[in-house]
Protein backbone atom coordinates (compact mmCIF):
# COMPACT_ATOMS: atom_id res chain seq x y z
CA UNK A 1 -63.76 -20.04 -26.77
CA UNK A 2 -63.77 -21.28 -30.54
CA UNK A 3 -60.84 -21.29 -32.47
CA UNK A 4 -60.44 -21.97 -35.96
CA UNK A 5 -56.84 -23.38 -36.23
CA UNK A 6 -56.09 -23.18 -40.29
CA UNK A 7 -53.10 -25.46 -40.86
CA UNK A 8 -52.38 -28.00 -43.86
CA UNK A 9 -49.85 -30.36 -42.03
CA UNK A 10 -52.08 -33.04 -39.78
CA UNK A 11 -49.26 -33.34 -37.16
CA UNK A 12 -48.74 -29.84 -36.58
CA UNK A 13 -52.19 -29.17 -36.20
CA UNK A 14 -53.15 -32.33 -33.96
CA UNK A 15 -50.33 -31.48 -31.09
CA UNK A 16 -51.21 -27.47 -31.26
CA UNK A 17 -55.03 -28.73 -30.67
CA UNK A 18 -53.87 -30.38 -28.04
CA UNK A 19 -52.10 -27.82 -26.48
CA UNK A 20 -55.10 -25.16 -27.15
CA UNK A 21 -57.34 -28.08 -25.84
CA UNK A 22 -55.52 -27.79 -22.51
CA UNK A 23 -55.88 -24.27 -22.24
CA UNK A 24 -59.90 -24.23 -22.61
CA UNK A 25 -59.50 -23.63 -26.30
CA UNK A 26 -62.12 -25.83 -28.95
CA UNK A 27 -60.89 -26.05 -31.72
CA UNK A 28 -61.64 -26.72 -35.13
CA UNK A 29 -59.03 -27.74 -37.99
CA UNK A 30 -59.32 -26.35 -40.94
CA UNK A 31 -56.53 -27.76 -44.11
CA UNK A 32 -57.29 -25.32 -46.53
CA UNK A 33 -57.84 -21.75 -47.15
CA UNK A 34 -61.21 -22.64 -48.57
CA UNK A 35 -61.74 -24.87 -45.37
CA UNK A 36 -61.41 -21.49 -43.80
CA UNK A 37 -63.61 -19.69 -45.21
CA UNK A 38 -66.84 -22.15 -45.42
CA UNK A 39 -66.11 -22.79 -41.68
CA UNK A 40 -66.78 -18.82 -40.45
CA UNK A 41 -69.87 -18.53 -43.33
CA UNK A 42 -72.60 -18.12 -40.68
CA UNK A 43 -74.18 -21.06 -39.09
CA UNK A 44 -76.56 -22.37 -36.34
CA UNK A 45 -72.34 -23.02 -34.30
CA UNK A 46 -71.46 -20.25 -31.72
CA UNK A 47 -69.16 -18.14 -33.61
CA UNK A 48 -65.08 -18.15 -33.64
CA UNK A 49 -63.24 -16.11 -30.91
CA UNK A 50 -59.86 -15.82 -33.18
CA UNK A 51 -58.46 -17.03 -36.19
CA UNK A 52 -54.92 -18.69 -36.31
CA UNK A 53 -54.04 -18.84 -39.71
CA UNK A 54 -51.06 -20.24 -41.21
CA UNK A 55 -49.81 -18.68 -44.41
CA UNK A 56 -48.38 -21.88 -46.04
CA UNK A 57 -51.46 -23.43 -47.54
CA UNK A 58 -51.61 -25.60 -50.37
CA UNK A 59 -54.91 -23.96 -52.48
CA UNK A 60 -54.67 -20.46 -51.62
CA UNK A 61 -52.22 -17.59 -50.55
CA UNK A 62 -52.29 -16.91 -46.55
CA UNK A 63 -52.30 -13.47 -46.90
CA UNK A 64 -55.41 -13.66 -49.71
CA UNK A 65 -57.14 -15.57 -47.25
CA UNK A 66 -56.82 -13.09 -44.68
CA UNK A 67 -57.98 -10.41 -46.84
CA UNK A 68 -61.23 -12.93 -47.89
CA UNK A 69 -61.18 -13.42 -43.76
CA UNK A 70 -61.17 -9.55 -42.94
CA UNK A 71 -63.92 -8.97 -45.50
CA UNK A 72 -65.99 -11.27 -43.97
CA UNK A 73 -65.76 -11.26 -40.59
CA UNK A 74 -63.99 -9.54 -37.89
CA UNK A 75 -63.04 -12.12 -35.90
CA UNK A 76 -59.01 -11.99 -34.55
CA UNK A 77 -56.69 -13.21 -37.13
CA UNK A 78 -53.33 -13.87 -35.75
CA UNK A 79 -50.92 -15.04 -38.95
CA UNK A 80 -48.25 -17.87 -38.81
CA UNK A 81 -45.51 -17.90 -40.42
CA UNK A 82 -41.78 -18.40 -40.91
CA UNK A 83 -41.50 -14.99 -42.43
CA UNK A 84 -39.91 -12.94 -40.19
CA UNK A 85 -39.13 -9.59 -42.15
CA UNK A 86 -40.74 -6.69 -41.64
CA UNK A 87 -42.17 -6.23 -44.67
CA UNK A 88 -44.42 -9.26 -44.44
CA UNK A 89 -45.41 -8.59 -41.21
CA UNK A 90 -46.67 -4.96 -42.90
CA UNK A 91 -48.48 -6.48 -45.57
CA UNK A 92 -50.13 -8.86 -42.87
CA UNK A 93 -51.17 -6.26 -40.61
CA UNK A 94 -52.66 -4.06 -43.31
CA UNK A 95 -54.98 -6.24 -44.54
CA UNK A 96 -56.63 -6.94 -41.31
CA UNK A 97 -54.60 -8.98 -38.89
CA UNK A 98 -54.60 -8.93 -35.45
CA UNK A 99 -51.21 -9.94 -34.95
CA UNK A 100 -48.24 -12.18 -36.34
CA UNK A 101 -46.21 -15.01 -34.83
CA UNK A 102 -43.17 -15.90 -36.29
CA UNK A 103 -41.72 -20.00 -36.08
CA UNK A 104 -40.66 -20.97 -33.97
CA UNK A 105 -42.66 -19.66 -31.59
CA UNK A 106 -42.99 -20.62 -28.09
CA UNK A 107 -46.96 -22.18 -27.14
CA UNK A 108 -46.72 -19.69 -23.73
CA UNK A 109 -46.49 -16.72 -26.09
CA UNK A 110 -48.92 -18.16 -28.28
CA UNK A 111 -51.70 -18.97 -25.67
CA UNK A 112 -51.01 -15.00 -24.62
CA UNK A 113 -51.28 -13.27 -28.00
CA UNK A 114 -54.48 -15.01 -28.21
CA UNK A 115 -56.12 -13.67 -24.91
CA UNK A 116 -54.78 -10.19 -26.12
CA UNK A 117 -56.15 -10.03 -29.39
CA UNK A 118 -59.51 -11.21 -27.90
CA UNK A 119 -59.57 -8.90 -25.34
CA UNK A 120 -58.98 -5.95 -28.21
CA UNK A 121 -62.20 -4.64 -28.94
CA UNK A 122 -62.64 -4.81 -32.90
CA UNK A 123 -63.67 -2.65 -34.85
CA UNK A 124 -67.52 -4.40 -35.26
CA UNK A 125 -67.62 -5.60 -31.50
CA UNK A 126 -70.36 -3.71 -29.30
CA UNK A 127 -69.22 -1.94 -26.66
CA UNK A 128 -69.47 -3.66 -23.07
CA UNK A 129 -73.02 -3.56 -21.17
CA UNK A 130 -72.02 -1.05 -18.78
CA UNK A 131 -71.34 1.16 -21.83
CA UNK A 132 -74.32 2.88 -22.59
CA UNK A 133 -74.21 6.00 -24.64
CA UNK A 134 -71.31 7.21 -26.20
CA UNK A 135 -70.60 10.95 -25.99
CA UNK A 136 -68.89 13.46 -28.87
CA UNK A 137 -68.58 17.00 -28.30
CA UNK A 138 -72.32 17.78 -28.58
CA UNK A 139 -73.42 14.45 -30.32
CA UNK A 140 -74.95 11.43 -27.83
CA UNK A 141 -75.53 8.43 -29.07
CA UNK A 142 -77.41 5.99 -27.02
CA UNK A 143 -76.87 2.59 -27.56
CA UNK A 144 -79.86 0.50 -25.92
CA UNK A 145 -81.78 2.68 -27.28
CA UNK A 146 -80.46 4.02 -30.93
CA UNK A 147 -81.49 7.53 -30.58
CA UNK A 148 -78.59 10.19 -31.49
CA UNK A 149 -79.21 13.43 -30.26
CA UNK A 150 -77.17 16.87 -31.58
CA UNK A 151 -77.74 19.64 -28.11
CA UNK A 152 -79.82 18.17 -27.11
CA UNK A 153 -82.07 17.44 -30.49
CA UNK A 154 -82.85 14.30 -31.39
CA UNK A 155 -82.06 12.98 -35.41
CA UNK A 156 -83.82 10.61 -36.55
CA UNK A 157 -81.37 7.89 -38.33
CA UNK A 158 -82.40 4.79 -40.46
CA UNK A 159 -81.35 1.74 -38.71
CA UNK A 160 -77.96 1.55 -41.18
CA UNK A 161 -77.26 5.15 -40.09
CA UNK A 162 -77.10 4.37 -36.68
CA UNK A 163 -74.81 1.10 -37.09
CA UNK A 164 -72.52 3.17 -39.39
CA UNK A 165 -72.29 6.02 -36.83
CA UNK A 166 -71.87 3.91 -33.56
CA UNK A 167 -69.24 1.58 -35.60
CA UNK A 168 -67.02 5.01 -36.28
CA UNK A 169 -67.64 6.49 -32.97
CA UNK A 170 -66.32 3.89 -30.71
CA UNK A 171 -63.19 4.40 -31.92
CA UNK A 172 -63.06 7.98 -32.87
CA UNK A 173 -60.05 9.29 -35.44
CA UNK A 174 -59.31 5.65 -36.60
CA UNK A 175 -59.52 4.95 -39.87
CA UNK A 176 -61.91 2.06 -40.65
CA UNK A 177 -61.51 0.55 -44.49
CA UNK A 178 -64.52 0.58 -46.91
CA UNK A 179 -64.52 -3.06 -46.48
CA UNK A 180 -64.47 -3.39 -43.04
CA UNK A 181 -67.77 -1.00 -42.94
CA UNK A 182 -69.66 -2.80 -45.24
CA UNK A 183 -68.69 -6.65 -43.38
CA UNK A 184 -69.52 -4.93 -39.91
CA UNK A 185 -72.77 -2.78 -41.19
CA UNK A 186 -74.11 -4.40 -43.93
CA UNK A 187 -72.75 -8.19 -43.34
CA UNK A 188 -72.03 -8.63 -46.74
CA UNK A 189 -68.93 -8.30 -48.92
CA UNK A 190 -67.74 -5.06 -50.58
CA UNK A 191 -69.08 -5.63 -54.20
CA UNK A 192 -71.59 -3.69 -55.29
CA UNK A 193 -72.12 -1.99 -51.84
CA UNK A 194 -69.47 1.07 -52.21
CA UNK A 195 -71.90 3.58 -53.51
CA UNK A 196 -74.72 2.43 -50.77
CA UNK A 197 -71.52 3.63 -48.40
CA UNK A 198 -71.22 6.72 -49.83
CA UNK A 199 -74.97 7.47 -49.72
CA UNK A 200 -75.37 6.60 -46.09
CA UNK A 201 -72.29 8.60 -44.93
CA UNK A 202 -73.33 12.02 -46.86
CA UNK A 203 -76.79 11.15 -45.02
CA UNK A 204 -75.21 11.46 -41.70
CA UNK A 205 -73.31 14.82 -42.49
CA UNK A 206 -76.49 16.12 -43.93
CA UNK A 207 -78.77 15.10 -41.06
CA UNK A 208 -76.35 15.57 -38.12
CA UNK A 209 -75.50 19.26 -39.87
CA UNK A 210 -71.66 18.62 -39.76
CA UNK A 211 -69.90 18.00 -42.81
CA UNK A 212 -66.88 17.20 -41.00
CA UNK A 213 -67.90 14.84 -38.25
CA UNK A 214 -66.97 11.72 -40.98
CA UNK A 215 -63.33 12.41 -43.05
CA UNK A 216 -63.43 10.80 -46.02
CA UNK A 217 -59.72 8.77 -46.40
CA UNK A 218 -58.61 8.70 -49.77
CA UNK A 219 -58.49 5.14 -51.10
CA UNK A 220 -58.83 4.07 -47.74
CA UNK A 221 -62.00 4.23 -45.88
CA UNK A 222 -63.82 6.54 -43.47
CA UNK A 223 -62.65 8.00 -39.85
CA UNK A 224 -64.59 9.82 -37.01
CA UNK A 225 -63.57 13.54 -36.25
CA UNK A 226 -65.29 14.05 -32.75
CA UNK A 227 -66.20 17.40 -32.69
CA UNK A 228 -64.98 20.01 -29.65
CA UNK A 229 -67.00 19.93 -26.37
């Protein structure tokens, strides 16, 4: 697996590369939050698994980082940091980390909250192969083949209708941010893109006949409602 390892001191960095080395991790050093970033822009590289991201860097804020991370991408951010109250771990967390370590930390704990985050499914992963169709009261979507059907009567979607609907519906009743749909659906950033959102969502009410299959969340985002069997 691929790890981007953001950390400005050298000697830190070199003998947890090490340590991720021995534990079939490659990694890639990044000093910088801007480092960071221009590393996960897309590229001809296999993408990152997670992102360990140290708050303490000298250009940028961690936690603005991780919010310029989150919007493009949704690769695992865990955070690293000596800041162990609550309230930073909060303010992590809600804008789109996977999970937080606190120094000192011990490497064993380190090399596990990795394997957990990336065994998490996020919230633009596909669902595993054997997963084939997912299933909603009387709404089947069918992933190999994008066709949604309402009883049994097919709707046609666009292809942006069908990405937006099988991104909610694999985890139905969480709430997914505005951003977060736009990075996963439309791989770009949120600029510009809010009202395309909007659009596309009252689409899907309007051609699936249920005005309350997506919940709109108030200056958050968009959930799934799965309607009753």
């Amino acid at each position: 697996m691929r790890l981007l390892l953001v950390e400005d001191d050298d000697h830190v960095a070199a003998a947890l590369a090490a340590v991720l080395a021995r534990h079939g991790f490659a990694v890639t050093h990044a000093r910088s939050g801007e480092e960071a970033l221009q590393a996960l822009l897309p590229g001809e590289a296999a993408p990152f698994g997670v992102v360990l991201l140290d708050l303490g860097l000298p250009d940028q804020d961690g936690y603005e980082v991780c919010g310029k991370i989150r919007k493009r991408t949704s690769t695992p951010v865990i955070m690293v940091t000596a800041r162990a109250d609550v309230r930073s771990r909060i303010h992590g967390l809600n804008l789109g980390a996977d999970d937080y370590v606190v120094k000192p930390y011990d490497t064993g704990e380190l090399i596990a909250r990795i394997h957990a985050v990336t065994r998490r499914p996020s919230a633009g992963t596909a669902p595993a192969p054997a997963e084939t169709e997912l299933r909603l009261g009387n709404v089947r979507i069918e992933l190999p083949t994008r066709q949604v059907s309402v009883d049994g009567t097919r709707v046609q979607l666009t292809r942006k209708e069908f990405d937006l609907l099988a991104l909610l519906a694999q985890r139905p009743g969480v709430v997914f941010r505005r951003e977060q749909i736009i990075s996963e659906v439309w791989r770009t950033s949120w600029e510009g893109t809010g009202r395309t959102l909007e659009v596309h969502v009252a689409s899907l009410r309007a051609k699936l006949h249920m005005p309350t299959l997506i919940e709109t969340v108030r200056g958050v985002g968009y959930r799934l409602v799965a309607p009753a069997s």
